[in-house]
Every structure is written in C-alpha cells, then in structure tokens.
C-alpha atoms as a PDB file:
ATOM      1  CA  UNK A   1     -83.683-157.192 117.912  1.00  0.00           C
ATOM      2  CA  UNK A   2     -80.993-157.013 120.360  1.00  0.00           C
ATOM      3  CA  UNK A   3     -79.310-160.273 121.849  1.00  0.00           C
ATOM      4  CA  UNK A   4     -79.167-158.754 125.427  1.00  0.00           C
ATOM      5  CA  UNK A   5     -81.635-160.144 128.105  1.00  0.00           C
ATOM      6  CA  UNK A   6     -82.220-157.715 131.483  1.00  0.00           C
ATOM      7  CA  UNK A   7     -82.282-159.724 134.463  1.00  0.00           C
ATOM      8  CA  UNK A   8     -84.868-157.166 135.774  1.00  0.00           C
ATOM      9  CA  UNK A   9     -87.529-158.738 133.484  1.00  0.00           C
ATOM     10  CA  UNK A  10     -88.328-161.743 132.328  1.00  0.00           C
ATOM     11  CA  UNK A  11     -87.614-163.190 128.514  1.00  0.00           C
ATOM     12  CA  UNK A  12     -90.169-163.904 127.211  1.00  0.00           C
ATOM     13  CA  UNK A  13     -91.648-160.420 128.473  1.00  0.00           C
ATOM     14  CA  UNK A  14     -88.712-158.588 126.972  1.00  0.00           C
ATOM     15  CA  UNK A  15     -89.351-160.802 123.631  1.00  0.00           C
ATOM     16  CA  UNK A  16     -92.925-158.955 123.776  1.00  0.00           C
ATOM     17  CA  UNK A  17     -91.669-155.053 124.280  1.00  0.00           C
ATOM     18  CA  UNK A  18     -89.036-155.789 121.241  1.00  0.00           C
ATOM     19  CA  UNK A  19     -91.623-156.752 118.605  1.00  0.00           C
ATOM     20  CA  UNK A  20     -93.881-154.176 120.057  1.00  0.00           C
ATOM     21  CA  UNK A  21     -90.904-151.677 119.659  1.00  0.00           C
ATOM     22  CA  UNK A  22     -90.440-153.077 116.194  1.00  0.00           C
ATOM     23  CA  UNK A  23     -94.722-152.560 115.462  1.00  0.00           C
ATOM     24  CA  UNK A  24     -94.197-148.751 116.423  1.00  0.00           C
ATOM     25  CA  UNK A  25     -90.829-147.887 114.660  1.00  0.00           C
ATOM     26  CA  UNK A  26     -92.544-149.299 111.459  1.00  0.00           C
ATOM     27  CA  UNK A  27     -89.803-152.529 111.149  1.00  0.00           C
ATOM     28  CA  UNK A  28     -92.962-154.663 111.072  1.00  0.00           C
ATOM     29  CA  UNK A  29     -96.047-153.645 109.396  1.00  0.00           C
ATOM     30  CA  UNK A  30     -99.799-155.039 109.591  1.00  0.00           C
ATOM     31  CA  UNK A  31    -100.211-158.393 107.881  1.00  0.00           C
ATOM     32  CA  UNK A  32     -96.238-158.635 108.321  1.00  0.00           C
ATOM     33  CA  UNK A  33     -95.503-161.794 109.629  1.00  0.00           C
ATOM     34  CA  UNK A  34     -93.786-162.535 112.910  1.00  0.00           C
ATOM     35  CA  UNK A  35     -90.064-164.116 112.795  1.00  0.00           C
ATOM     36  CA  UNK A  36     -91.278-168.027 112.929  1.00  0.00           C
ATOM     37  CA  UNK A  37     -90.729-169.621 116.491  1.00  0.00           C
ATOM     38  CA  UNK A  38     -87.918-171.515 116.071  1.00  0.00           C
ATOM     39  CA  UNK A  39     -86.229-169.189 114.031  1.00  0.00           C
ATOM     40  CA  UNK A  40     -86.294-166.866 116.738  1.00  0.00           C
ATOM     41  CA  UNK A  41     -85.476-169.509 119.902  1.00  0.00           C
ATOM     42  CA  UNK A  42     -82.556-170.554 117.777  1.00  0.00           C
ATOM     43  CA  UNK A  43     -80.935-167.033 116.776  1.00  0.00           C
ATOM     44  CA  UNK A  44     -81.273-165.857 120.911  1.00  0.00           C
ATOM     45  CA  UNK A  45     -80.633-169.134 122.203  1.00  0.00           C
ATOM     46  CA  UNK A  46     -83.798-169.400 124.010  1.00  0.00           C
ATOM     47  CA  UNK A  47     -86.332-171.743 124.610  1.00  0.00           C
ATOM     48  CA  UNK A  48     -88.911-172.107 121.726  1.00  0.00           C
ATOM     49  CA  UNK A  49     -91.550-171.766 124.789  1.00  0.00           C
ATOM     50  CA  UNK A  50     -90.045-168.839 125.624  1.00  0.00           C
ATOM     51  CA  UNK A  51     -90.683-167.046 122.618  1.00  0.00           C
ATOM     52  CA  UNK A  52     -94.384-168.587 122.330  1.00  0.00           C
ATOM     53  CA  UNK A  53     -95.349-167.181 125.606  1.00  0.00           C
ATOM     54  CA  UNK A  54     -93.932-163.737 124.576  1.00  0.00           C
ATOM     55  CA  UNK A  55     -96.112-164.116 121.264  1.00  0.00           C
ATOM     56  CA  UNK A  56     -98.812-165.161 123.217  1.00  0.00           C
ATOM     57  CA  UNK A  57     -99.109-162.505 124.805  1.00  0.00           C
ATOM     58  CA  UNK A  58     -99.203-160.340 121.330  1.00  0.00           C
ATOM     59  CA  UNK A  59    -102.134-162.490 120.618  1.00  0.00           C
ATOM     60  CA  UNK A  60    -103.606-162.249 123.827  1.00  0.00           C
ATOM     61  CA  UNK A  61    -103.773-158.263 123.625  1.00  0.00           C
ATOM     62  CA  UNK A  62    -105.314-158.427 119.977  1.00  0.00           C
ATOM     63  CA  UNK A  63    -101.984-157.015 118.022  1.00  0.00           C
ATOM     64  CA  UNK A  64    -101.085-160.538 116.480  1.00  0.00           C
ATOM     65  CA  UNK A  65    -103.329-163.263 115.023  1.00  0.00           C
ATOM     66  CA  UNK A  66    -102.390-167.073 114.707  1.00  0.00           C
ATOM     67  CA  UNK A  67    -102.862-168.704 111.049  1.00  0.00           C
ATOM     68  CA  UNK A  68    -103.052-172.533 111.731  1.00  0.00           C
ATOM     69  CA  UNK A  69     -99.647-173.554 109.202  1.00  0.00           C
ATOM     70  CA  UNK A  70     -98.732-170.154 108.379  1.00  0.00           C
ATOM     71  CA  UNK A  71     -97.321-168.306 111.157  1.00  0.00           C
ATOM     72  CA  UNK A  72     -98.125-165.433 112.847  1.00  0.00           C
ATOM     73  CA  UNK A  73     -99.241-161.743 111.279  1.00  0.00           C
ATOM     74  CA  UNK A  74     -99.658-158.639 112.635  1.00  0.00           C
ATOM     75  CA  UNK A  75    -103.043-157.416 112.768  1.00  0.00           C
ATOM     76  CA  UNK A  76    -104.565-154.095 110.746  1.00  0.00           C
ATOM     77  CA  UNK A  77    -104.810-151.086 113.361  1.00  0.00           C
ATOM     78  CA  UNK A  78    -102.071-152.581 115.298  1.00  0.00           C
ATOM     79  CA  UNK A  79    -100.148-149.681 115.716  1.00  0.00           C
ATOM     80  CA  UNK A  80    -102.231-147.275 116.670  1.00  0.00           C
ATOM     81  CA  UNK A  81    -103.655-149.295 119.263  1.00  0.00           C
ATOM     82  CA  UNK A  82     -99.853-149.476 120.555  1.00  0.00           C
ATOM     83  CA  UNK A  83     -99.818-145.786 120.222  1.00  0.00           C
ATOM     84  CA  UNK A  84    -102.693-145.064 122.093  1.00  0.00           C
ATOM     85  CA  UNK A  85    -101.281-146.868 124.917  1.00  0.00           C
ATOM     86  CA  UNK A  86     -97.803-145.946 125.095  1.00  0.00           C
ATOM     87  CA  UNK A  87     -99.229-142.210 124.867  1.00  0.00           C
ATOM     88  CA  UNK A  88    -101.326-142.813 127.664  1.00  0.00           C
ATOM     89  CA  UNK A  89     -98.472-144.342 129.797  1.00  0.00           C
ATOM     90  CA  UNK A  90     -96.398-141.845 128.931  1.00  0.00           C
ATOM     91  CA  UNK A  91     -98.469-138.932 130.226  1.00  0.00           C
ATOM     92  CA  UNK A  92     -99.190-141.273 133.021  1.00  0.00           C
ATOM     93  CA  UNK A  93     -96.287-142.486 134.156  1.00  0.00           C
ATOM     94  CA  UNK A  94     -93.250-140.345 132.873  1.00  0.00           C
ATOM     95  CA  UNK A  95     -94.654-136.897 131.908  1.00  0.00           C
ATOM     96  CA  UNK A  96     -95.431-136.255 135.515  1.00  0.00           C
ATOM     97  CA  UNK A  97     -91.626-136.764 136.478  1.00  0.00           C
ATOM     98  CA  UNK A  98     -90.684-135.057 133.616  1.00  0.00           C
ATOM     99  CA  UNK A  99     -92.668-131.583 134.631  1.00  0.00           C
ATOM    100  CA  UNK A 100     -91.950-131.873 137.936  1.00  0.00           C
ATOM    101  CA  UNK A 101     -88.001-131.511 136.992  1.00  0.00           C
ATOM    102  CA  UNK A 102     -89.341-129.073 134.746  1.00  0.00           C
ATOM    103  CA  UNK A 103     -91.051-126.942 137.014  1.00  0.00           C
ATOM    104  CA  UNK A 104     -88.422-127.289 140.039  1.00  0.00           C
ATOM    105  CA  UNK A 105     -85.666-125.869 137.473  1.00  0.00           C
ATOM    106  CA  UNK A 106     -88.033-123.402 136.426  1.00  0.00           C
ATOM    107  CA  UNK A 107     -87.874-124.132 132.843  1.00  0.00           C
ATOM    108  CA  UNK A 108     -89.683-122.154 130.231  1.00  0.00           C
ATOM    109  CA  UNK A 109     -91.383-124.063 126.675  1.00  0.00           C
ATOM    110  CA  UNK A 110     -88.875-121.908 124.835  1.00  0.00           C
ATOM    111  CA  UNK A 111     -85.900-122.757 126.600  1.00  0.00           C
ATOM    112  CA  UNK A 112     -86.386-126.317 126.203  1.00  0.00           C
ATOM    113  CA  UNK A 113     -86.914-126.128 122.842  1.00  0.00           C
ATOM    114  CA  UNK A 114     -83.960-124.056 122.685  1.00  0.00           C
ATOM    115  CA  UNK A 115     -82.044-126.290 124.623  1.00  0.00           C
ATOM    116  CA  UNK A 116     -82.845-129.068 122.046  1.00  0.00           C
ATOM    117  CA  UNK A 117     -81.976-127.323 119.066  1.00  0.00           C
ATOM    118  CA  UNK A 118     -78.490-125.688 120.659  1.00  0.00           C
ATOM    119  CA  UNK A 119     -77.807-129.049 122.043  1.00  0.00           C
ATOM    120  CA  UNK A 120     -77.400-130.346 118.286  1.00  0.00           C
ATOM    121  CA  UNK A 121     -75.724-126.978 117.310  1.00  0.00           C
ATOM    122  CA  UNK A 122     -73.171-127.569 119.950  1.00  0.00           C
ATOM    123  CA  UNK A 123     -72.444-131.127 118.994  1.00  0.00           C
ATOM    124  CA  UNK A 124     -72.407-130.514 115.477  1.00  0.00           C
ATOM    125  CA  UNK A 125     -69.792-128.110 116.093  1.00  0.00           C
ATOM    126  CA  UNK A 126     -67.662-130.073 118.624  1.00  0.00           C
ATOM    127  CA  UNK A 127     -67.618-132.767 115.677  1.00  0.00           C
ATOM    128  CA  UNK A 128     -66.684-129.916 113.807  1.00  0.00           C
ATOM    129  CA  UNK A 129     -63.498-128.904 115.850  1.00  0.00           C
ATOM    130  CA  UNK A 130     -62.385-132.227 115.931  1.00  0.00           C
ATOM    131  CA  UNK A 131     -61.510-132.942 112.542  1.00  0.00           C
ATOM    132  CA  UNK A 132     -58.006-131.440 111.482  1.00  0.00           C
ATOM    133  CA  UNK A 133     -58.066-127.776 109.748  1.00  0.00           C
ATOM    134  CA  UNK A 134     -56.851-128.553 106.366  1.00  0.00           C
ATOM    135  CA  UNK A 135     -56.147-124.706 105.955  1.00  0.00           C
ATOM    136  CA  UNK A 136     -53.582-124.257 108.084  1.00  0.00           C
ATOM    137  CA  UNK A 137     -49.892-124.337 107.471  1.00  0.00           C
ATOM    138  CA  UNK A 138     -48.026-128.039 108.377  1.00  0.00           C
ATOM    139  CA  UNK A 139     -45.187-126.013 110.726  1.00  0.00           C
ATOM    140  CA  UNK A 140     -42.979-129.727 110.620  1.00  0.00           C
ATOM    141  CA  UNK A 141     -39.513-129.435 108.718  1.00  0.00           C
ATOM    142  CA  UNK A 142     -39.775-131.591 105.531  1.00  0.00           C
ATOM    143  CA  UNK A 143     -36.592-133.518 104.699  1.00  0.00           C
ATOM    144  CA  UNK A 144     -35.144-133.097 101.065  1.00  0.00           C
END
C-alpha cells in the first residue's frame, strides 16, 4: 500500500479503496487475512481507530469477516462482488465521459484500438532510439 494520504478523502476511507484495490489485483486472496490492526496503524503512522473504521467498513459491505482472536479474512466470492460493482460504476460514472470525448472527436473502435497498440509501438521505439548505436564508428581521436 502506498504511504500517501489525499486530503480530498478521508483515511480511514482511503485505507478501505487500498485493500479493496489489493482484493481486485489478486495481492489478497479469499480466506487471506487482513494486515493485523496495529501492524498497519504503526507502519502508516495512523491511528489504530483509523484503520478499524476503514476495516469496518470491509465488514460492513460483506467482503471481510471478523474471527474473535484471529484477525480478519477475506471472504469467498469477494472479488467478484468488487467486480460487479466497480463494473457498474464504471459504465455509470466514467464510460459516459469517456464516449462523450469519444464521440465529439469522432473516434472510430478501430482507431482506438489502433491508437493503443501504436502508442506502445511508438514508445517502444523511442526507448529504442535512445540507447547508443553500438554499430557505428567512435569518430573521437584515440591517443597512442
């Protein structure tokens, strides 16, 4: 997890979106346990409260159970419940932005793609042009 807070949100909430983020990249697995408490308050320098309330929210939404002495785990199905909803908000709340730049530019499916796939092209040979040419001649004088 990263050890930068936003001031736009709080803690505890961005505590939340970072083990969620962690649930959907595959870091944490189901019956993976959650980074104890403490462990966490102590390695961001945050209240232990802090970090409950974020976990409490996990809880609250049904991705993460409590086991009285044991910790917390992430619960089976997890994941695709967090990929059901970040699928929804993402044709809710960003695809429409995105196809209205679309559209205004008058993009085409095929041009995106091809966008995408020249885009690497072109930075794969920028990277390419700025190593040194070991074929060509060294025109310095050598002293013997």
């Amino acid at each position: 997890m990263e050890r930068e807070w936003n001031d736009n949100q709080p803690i505890y909430r961005q505590l939340r979106d970072r083990v969620v983020a962690m649930i959907l990249d595959g870091v944490l697995k189901e019956g993976d346990p959650l980074p104890s408490v403490r462990n966490v308050a102590a390695e961001y320098r945050v209240n232990p409260l802090t970090v409950l309330k974020g976990y409490q929210q996990l809880v609250d939404e049904g991705l993460v159970e409590s086991r009285r002495g044991l910790g917390m785990f992430i619960n089976a199905g997890a994941r695709s419940v967090l990929l059901q909803g970040e699928r929804q908000r993402f044709l809710g709340e960003e695809w429409p932005r995105i196809n209205a730049t679309i559209q205004r530019l008058g993009l085409k499916a095929e041009e995106l793609l091809n966008g995408a796939s020249s885009r690497l092209s072109a930075d794969a040979a920028l990277s390419k042009s700025a190593k040194p040419n070991p074929t060509k001649p060294n025109h310095t004088k050598e002293k013997h």
